[in-house]
C-alpha atoms as a PDB file:
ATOM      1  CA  UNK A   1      16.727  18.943  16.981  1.00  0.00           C
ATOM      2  CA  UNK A   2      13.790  18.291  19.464  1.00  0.00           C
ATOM      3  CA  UNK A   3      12.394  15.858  16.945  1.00  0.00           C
ATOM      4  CA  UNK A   4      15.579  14.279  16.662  1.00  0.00           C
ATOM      5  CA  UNK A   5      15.816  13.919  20.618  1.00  0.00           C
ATOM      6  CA  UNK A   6      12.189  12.313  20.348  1.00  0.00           C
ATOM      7  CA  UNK A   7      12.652   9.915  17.829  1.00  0.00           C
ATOM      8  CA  UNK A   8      15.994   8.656  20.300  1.00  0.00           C
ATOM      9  CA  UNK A   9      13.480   8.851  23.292  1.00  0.00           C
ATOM     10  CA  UNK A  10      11.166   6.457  21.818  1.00  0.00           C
ATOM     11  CA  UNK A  11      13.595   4.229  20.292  1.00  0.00           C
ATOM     12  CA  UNK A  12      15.111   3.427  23.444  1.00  0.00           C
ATOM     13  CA  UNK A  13      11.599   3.434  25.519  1.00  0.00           C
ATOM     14  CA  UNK A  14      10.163   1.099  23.142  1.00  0.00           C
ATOM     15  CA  UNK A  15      13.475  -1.123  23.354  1.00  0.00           C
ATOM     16  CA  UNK A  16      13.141  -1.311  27.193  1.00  0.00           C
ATOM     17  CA  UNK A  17       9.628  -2.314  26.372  1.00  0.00           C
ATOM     18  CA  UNK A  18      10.401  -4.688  24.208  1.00  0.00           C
ATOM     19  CA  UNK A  19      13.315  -6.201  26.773  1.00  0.00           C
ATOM     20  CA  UNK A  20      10.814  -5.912  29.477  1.00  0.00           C
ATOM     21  CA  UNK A  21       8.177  -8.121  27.553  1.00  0.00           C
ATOM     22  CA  UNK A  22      10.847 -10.540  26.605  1.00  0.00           C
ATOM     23  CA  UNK A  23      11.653 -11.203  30.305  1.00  0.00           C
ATOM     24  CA  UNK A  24       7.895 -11.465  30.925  1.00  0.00           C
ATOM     25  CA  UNK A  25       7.190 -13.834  28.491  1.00  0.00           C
ATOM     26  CA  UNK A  26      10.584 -16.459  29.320  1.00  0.00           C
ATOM     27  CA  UNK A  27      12.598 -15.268  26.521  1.00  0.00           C
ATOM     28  CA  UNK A  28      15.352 -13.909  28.898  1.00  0.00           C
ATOM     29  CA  UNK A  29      16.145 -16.032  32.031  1.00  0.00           C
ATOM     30  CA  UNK A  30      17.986 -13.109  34.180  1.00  0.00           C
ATOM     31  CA  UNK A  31      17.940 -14.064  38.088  1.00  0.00           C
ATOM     32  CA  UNK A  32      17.852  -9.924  38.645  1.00  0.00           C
ATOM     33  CA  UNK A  33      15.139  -9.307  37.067  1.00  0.00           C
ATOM     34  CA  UNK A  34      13.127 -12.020  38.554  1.00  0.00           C
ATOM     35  CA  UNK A  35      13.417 -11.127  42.084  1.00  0.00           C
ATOM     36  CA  UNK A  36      11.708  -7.502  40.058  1.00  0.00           C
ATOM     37  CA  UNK A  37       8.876  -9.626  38.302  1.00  0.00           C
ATOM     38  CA  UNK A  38       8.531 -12.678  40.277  1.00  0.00           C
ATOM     39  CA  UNK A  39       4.955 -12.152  41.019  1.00  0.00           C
ATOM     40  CA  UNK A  40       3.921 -10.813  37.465  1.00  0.00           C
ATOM     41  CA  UNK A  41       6.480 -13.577  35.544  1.00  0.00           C
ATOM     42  CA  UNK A  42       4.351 -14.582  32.554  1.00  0.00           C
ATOM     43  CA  UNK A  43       1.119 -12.930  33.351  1.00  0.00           C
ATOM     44  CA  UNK A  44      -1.436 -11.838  31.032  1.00  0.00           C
ATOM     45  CA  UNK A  45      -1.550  -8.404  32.602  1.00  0.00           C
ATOM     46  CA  UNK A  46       1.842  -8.094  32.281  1.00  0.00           C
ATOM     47  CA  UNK A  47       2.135  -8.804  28.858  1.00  0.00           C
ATOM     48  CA  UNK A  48      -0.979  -7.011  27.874  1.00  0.00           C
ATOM     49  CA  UNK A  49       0.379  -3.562  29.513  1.00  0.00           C
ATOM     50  CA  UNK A  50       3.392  -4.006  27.830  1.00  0.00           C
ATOM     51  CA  UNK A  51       2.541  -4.867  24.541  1.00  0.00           C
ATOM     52  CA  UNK A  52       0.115  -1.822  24.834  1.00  0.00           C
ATOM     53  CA  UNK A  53       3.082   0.405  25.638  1.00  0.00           C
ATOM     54  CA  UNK A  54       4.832  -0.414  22.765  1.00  0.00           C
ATOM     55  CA  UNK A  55       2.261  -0.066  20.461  1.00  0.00           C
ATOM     56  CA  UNK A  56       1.623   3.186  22.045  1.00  0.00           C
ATOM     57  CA  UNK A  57       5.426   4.344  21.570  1.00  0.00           C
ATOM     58  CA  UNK A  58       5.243   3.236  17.805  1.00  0.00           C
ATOM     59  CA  UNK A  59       2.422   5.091  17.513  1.00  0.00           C
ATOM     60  CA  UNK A  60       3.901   8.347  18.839  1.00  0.00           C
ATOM     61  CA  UNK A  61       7.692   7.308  16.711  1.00  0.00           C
ATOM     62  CA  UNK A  62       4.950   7.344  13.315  1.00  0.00           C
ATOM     63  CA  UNK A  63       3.334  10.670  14.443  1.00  0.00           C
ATOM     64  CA  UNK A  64       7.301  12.411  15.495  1.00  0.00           C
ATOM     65  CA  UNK A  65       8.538  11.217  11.832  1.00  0.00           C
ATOM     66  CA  UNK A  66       5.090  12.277   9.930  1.00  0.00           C
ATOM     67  CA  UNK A  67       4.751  15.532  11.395  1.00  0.00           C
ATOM     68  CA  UNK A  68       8.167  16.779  10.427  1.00  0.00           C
ATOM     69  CA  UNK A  69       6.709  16.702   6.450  1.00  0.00           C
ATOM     70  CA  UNK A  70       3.709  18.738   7.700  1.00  0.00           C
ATOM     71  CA  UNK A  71       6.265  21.775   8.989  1.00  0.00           C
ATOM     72  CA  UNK A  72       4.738  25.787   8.049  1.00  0.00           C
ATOM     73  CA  UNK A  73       7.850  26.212   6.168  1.00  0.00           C
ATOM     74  CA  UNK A  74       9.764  24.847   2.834  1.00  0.00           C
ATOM     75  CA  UNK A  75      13.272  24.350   3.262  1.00  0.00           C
ATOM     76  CA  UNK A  76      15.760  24.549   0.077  1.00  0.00           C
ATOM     77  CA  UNK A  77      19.011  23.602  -0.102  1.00  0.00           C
ATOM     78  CA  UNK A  78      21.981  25.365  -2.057  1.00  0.00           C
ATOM     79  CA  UNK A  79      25.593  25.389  -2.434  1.00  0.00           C
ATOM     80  CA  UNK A  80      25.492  28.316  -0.299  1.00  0.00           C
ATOM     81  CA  UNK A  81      23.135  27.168   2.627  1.00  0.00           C
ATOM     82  CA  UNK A  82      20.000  27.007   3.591  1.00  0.00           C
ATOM     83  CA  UNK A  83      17.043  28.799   2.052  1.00  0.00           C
ATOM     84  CA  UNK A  84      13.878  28.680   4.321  1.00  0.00           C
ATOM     85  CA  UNK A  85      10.409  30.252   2.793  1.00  0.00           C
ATOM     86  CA  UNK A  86       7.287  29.889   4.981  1.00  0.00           C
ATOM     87  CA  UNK A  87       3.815  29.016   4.029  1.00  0.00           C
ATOM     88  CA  UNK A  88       2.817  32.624   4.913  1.00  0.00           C
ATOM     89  CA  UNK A  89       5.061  33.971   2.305  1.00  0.00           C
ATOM     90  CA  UNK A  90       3.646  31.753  -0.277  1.00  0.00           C
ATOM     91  CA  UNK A  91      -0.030  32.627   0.459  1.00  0.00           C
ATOM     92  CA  UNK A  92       1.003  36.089   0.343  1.00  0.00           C
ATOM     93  CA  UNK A  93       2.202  35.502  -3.205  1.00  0.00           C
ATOM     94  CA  UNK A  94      -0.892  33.844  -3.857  1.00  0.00           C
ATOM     95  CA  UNK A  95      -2.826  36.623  -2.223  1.00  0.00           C
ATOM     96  CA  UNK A  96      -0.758  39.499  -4.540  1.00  0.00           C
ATOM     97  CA  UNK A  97      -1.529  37.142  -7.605  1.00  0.00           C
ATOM     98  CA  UNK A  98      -5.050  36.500  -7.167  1.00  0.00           C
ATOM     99  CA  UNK A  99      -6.082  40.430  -6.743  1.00  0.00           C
ATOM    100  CA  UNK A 100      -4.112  41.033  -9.821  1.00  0.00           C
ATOM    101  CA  UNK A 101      -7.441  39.341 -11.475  1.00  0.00           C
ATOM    102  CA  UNK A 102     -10.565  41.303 -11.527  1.00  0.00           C
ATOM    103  CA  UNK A 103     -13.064  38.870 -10.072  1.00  0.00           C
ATOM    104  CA  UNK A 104     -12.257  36.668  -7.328  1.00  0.00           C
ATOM    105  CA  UNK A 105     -13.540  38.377  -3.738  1.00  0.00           C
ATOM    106  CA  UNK A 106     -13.254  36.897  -0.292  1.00  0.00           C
ATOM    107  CA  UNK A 107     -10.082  34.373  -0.922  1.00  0.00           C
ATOM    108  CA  UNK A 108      -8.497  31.848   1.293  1.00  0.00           C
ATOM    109  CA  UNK A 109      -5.243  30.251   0.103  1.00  0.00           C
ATOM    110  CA  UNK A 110      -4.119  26.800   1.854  1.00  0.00           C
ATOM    111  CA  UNK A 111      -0.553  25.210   1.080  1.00  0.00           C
ATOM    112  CA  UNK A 112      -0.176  21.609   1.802  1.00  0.00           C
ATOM    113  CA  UNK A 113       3.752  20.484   1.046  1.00  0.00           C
ATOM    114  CA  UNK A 114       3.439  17.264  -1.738  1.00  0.00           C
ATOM    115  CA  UNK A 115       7.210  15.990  -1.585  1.00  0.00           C
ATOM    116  CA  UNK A 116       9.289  18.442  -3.361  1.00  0.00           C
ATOM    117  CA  UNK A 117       6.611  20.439  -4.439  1.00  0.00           C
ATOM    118  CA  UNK A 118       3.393  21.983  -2.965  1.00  0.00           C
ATOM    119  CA  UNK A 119      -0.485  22.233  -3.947  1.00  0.00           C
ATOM    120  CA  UNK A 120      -2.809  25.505  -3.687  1.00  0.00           C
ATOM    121  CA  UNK A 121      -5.817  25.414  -2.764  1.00  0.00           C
ATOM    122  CA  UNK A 122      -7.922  28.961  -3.213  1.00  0.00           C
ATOM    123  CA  UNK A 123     -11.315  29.223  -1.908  1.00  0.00           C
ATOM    124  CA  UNK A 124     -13.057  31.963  -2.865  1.00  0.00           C
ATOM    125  CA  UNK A 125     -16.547  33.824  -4.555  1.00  0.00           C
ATOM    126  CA  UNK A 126     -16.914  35.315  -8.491  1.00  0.00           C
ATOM    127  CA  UNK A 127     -18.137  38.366  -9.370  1.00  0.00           C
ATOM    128  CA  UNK A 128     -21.982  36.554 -11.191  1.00  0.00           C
ATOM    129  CA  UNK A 129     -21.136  38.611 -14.658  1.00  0.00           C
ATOM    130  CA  UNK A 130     -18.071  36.773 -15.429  1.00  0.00           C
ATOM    131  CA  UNK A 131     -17.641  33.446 -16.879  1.00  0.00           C
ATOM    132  CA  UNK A 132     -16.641  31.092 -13.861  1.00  0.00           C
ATOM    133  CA  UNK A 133     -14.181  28.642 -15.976  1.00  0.00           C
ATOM    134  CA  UNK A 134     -12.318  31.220 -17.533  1.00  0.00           C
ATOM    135  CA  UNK A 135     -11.303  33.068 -14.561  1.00  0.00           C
ATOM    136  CA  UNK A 136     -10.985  29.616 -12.076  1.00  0.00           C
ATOM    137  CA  UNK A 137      -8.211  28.716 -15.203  1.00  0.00           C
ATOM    138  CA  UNK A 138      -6.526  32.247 -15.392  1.00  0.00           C
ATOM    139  CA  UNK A 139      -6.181  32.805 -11.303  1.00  0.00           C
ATOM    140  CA  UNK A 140      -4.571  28.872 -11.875  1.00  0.00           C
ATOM    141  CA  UNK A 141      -1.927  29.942 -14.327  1.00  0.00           C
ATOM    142  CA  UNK A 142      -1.125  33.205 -12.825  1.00  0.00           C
ATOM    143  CA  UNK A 143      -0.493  31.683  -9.795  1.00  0.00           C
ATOM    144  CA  UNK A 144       1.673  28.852 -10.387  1.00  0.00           C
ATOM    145  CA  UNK A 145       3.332  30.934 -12.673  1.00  0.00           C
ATOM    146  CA  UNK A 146       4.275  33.940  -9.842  1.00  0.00           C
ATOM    147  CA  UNK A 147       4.728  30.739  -7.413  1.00  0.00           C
ATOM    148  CA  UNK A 148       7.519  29.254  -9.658  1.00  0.00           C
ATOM    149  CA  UNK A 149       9.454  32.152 -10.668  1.00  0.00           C
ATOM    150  CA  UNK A 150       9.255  34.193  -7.720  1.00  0.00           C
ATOM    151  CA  UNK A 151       9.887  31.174  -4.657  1.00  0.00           C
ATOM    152  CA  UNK A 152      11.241  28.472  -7.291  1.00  0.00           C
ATOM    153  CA  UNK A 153       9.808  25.355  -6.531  1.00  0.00           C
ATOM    154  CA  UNK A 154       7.489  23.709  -8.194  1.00  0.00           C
ATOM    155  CA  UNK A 155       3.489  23.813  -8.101  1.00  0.00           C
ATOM    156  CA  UNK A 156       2.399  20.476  -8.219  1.00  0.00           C
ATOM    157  CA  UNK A 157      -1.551  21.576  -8.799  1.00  0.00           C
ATOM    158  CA  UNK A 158      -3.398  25.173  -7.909  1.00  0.00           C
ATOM    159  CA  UNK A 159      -7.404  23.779  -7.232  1.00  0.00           C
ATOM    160  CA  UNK A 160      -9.845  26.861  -7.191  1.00  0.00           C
ATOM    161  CA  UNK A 161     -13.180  26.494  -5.423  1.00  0.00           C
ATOM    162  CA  UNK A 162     -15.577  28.847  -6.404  1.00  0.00           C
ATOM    163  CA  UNK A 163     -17.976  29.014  -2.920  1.00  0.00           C
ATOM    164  CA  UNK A 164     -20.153  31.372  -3.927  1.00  0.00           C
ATOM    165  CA  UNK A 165     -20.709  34.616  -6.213  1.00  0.00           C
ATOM    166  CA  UNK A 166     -20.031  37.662  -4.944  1.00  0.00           C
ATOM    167  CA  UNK A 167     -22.254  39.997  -3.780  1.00  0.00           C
ATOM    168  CA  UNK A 168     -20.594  43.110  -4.143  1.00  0.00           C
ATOM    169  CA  UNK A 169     -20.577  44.483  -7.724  1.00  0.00           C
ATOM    170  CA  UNK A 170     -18.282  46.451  -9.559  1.00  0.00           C
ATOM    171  CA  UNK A 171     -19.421  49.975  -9.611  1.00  0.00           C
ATOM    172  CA  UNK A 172     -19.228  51.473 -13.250  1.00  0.00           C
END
């Protein structure tokens, strides 16, 4: 709702803007207003503060409409309402999935929302005895797999970076 609210607040400040630079410029011959800019009719200043006002306003209307795709929540839609899961949730899945796998230490999960569906990104270290490709590809398919089923919507890619090897060993 706030963003809604914005997106009106700029809209109409950037129309007044826009009004105001027509009358500054000649476009608009209003007697009322010229008694208000009769010493700043056509001036450079005038039309330079303005036009960076608007630009400014579009600016902020770009950043109020991006921002509402970057939200720390996925919203789904069903016949019986809505279904809200947050990021947390998902890296907690990711978290549960990961440990499942004997070799990956010191993880950090990041979601970032790609349309309809979302990317993983796990950052983490490998125990040094095991082979690196085969357990980067076997922490990917477990968790998009546990991902899909479990919050049902769709991976789009899980990327694992391998940082470092882990230090701590298995004990035996």
């Amino acid at each position: 709702m706030n963003k809604l609210l914005g997106s009106i607040y700029i809209l109409l400040v950037t129309g007044i803007l826009f009004f105001l630079l027509s009358i500054s410029i000649g476009v608009y011959d209003y007697r009322y207003f010229i008694n208000i800019l009769d010493k700043n009719y056509n001036s450079i200043y005038t039309i330079l503060v303005l036009s960076i006002l608007i630009l400014i306003n579009l600016i902020v209307l770009a950043f109020v409409l991006k921002s509402n795709k970057n939200n720390l929540n996925l919203i789904k839609y069903t016949s019986e309402g809505e279904i809200t899961i947050t990021f947390e949730t998902i890296k907690s899945i990711v978290y549960k999935a990961v440990y499942q796998i004997r070799g990956l230490k010191d993880i950090k999960v990041y979601i970032k929302p790609q349309g309809e569906k979302i990317s993983i990104l796990i950052r983490g270290a490998v125990l040094p005895e095991l082979n690196i490709p085969q357990t980067v590809l076997e922490v990917q398919k477990i968790v998009k797999e546990k991902v899909e089923s479990l919050v049902e919507i769709p991976v789009e890619e899980v990327k694992v970076v391998v940082d470092n090897l882990s230090t701590t060993t298995r004990l035996r």
